[in-house]
PDB file of N, CA and C in Angstrom:
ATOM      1  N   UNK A   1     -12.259  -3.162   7.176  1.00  0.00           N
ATOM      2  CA  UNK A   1     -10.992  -3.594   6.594  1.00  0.00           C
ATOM      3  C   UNK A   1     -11.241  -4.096   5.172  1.00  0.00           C
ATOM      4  N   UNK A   2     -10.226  -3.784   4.256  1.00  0.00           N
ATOM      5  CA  UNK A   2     -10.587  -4.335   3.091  1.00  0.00           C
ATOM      6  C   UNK A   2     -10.129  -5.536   2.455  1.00  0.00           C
ATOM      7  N   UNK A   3     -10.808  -6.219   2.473  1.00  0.00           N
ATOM      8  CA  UNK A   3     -10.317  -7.547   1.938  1.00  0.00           C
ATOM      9  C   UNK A   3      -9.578  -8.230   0.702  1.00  0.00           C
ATOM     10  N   UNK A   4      -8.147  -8.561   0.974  1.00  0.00           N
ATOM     11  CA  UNK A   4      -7.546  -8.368  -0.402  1.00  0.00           C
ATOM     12  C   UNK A   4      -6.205  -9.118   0.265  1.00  0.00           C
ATOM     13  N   UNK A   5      -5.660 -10.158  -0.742  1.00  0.00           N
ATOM     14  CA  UNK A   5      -4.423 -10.754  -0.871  1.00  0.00           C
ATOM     15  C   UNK A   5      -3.354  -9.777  -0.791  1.00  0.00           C
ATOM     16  N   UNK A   6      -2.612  -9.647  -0.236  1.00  0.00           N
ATOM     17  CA  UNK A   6      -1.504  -8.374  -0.700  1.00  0.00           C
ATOM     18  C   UNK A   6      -0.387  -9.204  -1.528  1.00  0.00           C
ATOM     19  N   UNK A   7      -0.089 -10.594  -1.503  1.00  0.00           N
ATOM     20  CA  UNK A   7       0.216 -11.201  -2.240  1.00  0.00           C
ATOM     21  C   UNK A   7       0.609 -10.604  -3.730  1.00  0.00           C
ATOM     22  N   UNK A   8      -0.379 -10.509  -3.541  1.00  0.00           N
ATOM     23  CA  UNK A   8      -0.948 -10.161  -5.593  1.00  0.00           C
ATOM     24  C   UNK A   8      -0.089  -8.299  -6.155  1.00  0.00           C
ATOM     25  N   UNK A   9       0.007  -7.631  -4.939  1.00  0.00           N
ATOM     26  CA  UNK A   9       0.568  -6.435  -4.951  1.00  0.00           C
ATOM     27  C   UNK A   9       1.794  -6.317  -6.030  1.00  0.00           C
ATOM     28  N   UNK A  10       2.267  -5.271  -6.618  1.00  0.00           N
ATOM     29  CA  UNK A  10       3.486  -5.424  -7.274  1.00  0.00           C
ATOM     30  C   UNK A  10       3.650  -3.804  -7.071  1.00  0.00           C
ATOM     31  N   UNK A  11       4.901  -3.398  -7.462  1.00  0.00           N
ATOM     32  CA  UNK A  11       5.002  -2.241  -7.881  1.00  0.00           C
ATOM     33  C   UNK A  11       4.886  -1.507  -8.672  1.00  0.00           C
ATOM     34  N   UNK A  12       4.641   0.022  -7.992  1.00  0.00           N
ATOM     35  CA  UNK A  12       3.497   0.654  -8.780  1.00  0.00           C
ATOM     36  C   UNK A  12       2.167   0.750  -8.891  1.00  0.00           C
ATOM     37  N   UNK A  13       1.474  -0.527  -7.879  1.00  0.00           N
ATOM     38  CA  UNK A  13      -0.134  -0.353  -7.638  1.00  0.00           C
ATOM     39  C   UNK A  13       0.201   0.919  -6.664  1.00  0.00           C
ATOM     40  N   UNK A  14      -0.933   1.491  -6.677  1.00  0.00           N
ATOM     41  CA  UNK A  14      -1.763   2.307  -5.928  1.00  0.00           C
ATOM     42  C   UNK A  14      -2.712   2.358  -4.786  1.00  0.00           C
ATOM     43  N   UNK A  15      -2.888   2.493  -3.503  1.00  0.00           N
ATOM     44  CA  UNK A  15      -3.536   2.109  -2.573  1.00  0.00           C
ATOM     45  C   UNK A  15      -4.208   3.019  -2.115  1.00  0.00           C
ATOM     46  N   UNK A  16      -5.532   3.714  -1.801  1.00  0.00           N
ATOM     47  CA  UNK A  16      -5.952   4.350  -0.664  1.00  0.00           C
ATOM     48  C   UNK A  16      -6.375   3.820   0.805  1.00  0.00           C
ATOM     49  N   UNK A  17      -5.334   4.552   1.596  1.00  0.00           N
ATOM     50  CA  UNK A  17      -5.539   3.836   3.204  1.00  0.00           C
ATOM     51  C   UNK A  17      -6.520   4.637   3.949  1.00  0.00           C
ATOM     52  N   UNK A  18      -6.867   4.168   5.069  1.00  0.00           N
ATOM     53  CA  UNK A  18      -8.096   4.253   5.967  1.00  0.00           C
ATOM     54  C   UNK A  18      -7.832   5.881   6.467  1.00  0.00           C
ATOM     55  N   UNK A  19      -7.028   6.434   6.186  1.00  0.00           N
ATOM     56  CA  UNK A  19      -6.629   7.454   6.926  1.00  0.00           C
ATOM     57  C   UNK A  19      -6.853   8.704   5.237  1.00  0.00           C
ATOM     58  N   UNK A  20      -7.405   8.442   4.252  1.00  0.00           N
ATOM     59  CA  UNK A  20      -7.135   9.104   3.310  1.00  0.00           C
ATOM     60  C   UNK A  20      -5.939   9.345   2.407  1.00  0.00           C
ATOM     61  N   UNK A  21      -5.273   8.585   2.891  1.00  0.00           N
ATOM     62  CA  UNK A  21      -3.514   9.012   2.128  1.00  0.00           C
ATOM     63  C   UNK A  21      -3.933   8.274   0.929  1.00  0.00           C
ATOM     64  N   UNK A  22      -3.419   8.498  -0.053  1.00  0.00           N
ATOM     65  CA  UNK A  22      -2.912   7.602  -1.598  1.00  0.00           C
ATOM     66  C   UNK A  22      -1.239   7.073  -1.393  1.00  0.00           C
ATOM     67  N   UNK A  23      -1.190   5.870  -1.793  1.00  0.00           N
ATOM     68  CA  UNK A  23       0.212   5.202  -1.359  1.00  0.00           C
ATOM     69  C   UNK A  23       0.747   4.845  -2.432  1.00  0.00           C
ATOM     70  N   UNK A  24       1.565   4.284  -3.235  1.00  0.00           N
ATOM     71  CA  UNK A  24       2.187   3.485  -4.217  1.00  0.00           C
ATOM     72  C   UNK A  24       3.027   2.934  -3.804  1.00  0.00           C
ATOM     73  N   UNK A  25       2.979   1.636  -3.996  1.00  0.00           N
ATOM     74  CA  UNK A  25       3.476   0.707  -3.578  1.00  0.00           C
ATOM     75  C   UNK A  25       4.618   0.123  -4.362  1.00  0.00           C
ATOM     76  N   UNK A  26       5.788   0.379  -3.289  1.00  0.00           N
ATOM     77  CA  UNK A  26       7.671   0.223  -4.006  1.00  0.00           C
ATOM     78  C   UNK A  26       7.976  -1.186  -3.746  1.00  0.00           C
ATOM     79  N   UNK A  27       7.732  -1.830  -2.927  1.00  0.00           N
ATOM     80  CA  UNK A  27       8.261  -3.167  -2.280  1.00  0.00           C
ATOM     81  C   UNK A  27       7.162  -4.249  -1.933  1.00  0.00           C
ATOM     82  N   UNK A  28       6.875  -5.640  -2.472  1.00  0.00           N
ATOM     83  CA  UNK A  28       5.884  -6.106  -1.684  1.00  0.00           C
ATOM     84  C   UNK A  28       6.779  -7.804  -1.103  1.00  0.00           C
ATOM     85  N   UNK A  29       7.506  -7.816   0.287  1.00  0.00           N
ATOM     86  CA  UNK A  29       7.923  -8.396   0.784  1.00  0.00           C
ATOM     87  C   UNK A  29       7.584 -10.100   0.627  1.00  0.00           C
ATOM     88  N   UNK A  30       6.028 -10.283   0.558  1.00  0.00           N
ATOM     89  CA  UNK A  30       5.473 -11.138  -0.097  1.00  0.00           C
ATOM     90  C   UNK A  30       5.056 -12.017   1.317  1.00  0.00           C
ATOM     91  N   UNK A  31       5.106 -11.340   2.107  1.00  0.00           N
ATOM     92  CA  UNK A  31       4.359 -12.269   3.236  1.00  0.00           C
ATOM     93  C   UNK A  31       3.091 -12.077   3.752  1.00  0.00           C
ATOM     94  N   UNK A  32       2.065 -10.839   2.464  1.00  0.00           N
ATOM     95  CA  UNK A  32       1.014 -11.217   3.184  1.00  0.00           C
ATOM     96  C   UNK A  32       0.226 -10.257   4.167  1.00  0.00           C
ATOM     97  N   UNK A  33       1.145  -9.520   5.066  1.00  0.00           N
ATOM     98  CA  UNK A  33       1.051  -8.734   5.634  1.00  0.00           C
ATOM     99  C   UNK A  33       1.244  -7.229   5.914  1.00  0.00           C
ATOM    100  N   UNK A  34       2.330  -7.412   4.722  1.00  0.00           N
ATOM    101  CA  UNK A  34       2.842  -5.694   4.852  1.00  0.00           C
ATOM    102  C   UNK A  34       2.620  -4.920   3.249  1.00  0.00           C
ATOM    103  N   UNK A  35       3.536  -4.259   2.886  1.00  0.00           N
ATOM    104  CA  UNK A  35       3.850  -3.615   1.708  1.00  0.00           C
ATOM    105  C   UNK A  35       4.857  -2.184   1.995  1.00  0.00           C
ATOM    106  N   UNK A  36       5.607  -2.076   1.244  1.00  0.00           N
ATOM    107  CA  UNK A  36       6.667  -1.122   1.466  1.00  0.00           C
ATOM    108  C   UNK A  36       5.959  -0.352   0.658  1.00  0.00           C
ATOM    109  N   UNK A  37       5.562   1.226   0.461  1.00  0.00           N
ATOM    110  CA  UNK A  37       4.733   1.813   0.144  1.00  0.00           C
ATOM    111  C   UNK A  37       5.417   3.691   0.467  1.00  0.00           C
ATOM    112  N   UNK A  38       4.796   4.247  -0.692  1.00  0.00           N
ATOM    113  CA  UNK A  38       5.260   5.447  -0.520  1.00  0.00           C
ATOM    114  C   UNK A  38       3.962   6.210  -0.849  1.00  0.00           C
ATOM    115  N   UNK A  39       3.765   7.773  -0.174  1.00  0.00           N
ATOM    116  CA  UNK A  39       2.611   8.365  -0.395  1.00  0.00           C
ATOM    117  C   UNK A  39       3.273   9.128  -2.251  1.00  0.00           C
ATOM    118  N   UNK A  40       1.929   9.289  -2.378  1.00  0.00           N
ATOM    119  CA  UNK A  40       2.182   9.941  -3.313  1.00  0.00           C
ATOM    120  C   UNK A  40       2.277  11.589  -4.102  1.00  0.00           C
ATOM    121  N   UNK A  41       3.582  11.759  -2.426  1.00  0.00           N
ATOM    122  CA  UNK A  41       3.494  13.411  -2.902  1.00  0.00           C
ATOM    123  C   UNK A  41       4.936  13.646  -3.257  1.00  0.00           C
ATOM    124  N   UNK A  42       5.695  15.057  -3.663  1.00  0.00           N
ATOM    125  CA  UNK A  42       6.848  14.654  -3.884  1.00  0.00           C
ATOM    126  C   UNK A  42       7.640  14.865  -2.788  1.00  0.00           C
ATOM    127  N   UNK A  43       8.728  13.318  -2.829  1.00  0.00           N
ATOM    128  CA  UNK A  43       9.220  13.561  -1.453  1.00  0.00           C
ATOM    129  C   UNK A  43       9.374  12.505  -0.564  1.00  0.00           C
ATOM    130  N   UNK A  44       8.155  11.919  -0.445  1.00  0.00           N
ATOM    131  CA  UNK A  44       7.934  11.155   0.294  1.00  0.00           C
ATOM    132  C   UNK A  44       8.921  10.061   0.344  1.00  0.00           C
ATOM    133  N   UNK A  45       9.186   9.464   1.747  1.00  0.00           N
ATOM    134  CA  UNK A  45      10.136   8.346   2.058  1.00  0.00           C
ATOM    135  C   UNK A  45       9.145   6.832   1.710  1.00  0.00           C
ATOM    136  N   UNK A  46       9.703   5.976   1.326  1.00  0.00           N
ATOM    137  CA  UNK A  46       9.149   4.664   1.650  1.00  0.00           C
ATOM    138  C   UNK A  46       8.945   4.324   3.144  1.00  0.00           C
ATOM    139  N   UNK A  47       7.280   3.457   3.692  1.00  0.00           N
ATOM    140  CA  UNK A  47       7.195   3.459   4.921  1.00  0.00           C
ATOM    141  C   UNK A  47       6.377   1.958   4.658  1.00  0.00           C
ATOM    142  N   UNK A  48       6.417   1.359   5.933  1.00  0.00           N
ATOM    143  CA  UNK A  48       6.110  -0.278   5.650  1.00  0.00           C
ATOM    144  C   UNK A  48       4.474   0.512   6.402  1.00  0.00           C
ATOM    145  N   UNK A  49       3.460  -0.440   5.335  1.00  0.00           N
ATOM    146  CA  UNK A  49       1.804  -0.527   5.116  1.00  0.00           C
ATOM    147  C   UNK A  49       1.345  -1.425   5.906  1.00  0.00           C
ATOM    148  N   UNK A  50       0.957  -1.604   7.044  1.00  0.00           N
ATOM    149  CA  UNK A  50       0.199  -3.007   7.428  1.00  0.00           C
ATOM    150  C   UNK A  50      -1.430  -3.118   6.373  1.00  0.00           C
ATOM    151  N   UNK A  51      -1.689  -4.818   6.530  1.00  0.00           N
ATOM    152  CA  UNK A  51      -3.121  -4.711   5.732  1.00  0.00           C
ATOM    153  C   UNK A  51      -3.933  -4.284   6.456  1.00  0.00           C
ATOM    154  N   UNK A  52      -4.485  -3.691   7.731  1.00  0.00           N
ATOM    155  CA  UNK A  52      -5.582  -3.149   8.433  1.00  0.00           C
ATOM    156  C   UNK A  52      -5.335  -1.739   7.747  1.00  0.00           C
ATOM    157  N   UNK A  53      -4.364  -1.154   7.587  1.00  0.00           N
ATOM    158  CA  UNK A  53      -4.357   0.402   7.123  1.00  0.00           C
ATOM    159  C   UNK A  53      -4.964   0.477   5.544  1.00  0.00           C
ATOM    160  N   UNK A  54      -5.063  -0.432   4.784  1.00  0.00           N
ATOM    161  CA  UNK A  54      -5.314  -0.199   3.626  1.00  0.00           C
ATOM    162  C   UNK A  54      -6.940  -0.600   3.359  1.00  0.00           C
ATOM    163  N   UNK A  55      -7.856   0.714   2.983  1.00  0.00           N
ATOM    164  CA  UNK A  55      -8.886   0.636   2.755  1.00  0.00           C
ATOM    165  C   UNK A  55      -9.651   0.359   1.122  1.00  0.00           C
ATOM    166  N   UNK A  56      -8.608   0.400   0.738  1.00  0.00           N
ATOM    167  CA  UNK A  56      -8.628  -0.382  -1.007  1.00  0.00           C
ATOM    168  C   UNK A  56      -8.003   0.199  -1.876  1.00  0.00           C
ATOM    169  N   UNK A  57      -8.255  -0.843  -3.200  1.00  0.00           N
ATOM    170  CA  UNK A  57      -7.121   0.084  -4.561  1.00  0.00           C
ATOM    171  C   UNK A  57      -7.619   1.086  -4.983  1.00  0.00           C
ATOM    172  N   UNK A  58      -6.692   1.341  -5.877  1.00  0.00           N
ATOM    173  CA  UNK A  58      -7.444   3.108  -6.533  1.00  0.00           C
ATOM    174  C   UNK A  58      -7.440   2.378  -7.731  1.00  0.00           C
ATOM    175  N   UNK A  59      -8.420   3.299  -8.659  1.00  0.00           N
ATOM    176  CA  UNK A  59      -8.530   3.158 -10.066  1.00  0.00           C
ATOM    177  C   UNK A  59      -7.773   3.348 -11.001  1.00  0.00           C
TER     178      UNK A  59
END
Protein backbone atom coordinates (compact mmCIF):
# COMPACT_ATOMS: atom_id res chain seq x y z
CA UNK A 1 0.00 0.00 0.00
CA UNK A 2 1.26 3.32 -0.61
CA UNK A 3 1.64 5.61 1.91
CA UNK A 4 0.28 9.03 1.42
CA UNK A 5 -2.21 11.68 2.98
CA UNK A 6 -4.95 11.89 0.40
CA UNK A 7 -5.70 14.97 2.20
CA UNK A 8 -3.16 16.81 0.24
CA UNK A 9 -4.90 15.51 -3.21
CA UNK A 10 -6.46 18.28 -5.41
CA UNK A 11 -7.62 18.22 -8.79
CA UNK A 12 -5.95 17.19 -11.55
CA UNK A 13 -3.22 15.07 -9.67
CA UNK A 14 -2.63 11.95 -11.27
CA UNK A 15 -2.59 8.52 -9.63
CA UNK A 16 -1.38 5.06 -10.66
CA UNK A 17 -3.50 2.28 -8.89
CA UNK A 18 -2.51 -1.24 -7.91
CA UNK A 19 -4.34 -2.62 -10.75
CA UNK A 20 -2.28 -0.52 -13.47
CA UNK A 21 -4.96 2.05 -14.35
CA UNK A 22 -3.75 5.89 -14.46
CA UNK A 23 -6.56 7.97 -12.63
CA UNK A 24 -6.96 11.81 -12.35
CA UNK A 25 -8.32 12.92 -9.76
CA UNK A 26 -11.84 15.26 -10.10
CA UNK A 27 -13.06 15.41 -6.46
CA UNK A 28 -11.13 15.02 -3.17
CA UNK A 29 -14.01 14.77 -0.50
CA UNK A 30 -11.35 15.48 2.10
CA UNK A 31 -11.86 12.71 4.49
CA UNK A 32 -8.89 10.90 4.01
CA UNK A 33 -10.11 7.97 2.57
CA UNK A 34 -11.43 8.21 -0.78
CA UNK A 35 -10.95 10.42 -3.96
CA UNK A 36 -13.41 10.88 -6.78
CA UNK A 37 -11.17 10.00 -9.66
CA UNK A 38 -11.44 9.38 -13.33
CA UNK A 39 -9.23 7.01 -15.58
CA UNK A 40 -7.55 8.60 -18.00
CA UNK A 41 -9.01 7.50 -21.25
CA UNK A 42 -11.57 9.28 -23.26
CA UNK A 43 -14.76 8.74 -21.75
CA UNK A 44 -14.35 7.68 -18.72
CA UNK A 45 -17.04 8.27 -15.84
CA UNK A 46 -15.87 9.59 -12.43
CA UNK A 47 -15.59 6.54 -9.87
CA UNK A 48 -14.86 6.90 -6.00
CA UNK A 49 -10.78 5.57 -5.30
CA UNK A 50 -10.34 3.94 -1.95
CA UNK A 51 -6.57 4.54 -0.47
CA UNK A 52 -5.66 0.67 -0.59
CA UNK A 53 -6.25 0.91 -4.51
CA UNK A 54 -3.78 3.58 -5.05
CA UNK A 55 -0.23 2.42 -5.58
CA UNK A 56 1.29 5.99 -6.01
CA UNK A 57 1.56 9.37 -7.92
CA UNK A 58 2.67 9.68 -11.36
CA UNK A 59 5.25 12.07 -12.48
Amino acid sequence: MYDVNLRTFKPGDTLQLVDGRVVEVVENPGDGAWLICRETVPGASPDAVFLAEIAGETD
